[in-house]
Protein backbone atom coordinates (compact mmCIF):
# COMPACT_ATOMS: atom_id res chain seq x y z
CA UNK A 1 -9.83 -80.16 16.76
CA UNK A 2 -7.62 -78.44 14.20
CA UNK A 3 -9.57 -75.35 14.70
CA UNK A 4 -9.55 -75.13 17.83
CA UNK A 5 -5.49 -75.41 17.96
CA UNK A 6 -5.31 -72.65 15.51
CA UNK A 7 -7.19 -70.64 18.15
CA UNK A 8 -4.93 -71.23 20.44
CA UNK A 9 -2.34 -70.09 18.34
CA UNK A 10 -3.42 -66.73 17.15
CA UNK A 11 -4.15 -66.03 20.16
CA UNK A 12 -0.52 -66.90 21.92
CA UNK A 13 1.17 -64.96 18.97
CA UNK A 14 -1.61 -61.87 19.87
CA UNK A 15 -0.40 -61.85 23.68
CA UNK A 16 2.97 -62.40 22.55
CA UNK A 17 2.87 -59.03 20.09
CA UNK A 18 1.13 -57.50 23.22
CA UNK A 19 3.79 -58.36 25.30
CA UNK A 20 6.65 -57.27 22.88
CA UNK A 21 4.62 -53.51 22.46
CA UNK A 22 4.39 -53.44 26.49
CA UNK A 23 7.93 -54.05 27.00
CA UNK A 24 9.35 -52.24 24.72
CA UNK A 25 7.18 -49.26 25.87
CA UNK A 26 8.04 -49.57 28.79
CA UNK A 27 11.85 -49.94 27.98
CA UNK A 28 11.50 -46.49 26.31
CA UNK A 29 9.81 -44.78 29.34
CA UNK A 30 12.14 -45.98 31.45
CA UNK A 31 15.02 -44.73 29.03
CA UNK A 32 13.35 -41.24 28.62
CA UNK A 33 12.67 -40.62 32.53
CA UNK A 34 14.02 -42.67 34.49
CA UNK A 35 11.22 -43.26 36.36
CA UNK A 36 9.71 -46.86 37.47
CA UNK A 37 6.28 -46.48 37.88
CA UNK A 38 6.19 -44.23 34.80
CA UNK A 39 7.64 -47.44 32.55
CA UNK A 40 5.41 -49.67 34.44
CA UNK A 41 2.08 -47.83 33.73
CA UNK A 42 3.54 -47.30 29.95
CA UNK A 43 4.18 -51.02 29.22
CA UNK A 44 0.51 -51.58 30.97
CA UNK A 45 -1.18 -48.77 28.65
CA UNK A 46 0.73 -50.05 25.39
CA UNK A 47 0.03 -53.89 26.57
CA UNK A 48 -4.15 -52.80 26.75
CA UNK A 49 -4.60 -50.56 23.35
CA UNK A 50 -2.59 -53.27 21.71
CA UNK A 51 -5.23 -55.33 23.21
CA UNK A 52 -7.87 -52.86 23.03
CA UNK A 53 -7.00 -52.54 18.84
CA UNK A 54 -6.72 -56.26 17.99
CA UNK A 55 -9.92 -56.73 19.82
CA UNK A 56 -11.43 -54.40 17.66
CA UNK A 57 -9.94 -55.74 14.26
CA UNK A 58 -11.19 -59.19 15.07
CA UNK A 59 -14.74 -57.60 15.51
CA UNK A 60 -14.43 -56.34 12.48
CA UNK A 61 -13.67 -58.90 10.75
CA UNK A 62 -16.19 -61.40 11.93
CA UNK A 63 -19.42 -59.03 11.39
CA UNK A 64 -21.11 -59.97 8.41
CA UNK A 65 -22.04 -57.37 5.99
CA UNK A 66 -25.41 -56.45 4.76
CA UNK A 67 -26.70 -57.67 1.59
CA UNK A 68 -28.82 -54.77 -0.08
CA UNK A 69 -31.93 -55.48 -1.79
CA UNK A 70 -32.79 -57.27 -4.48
CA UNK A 71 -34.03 -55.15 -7.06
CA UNK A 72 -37.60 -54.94 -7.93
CA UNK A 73 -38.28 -57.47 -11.31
């Protein structure tokens, strides 16, 4: 049960850091051109690879490494 909550935690603060990149992305694209659908496709693009990247870390993390050979006796 505990682990399971913790789940559910790491991943709320994930979407919440994906969020926070998105927006702020967006905030800046919308400060550098003035254009709407520019800041709108910027906080989308920084909301996936933010995505995209912890997505990948996790993978990492969770693949188990090799174990070489024992040595011949």
């Amino acid at each position: 049960m505990i682990d399971t909550v913790q789940r559910y935690i790491d991943a709320t603060i994930a979407v919440a850091i994906m969020a926070t990149l998105g927006v702020i992305s967006g905030f800046v694209a919308a400060a550098l051109t003035g254009d709407r659908m520019l800041a709108f496709l910027a906080a989308g693009a920084a909301f996936a690879l933010t995505g995209l990247v912890s997505m990948v870390r996790v993978w990492r993390m969770t693949r188990r490494p090799v174990l070489p050979p024992d040595p011949a006796a």
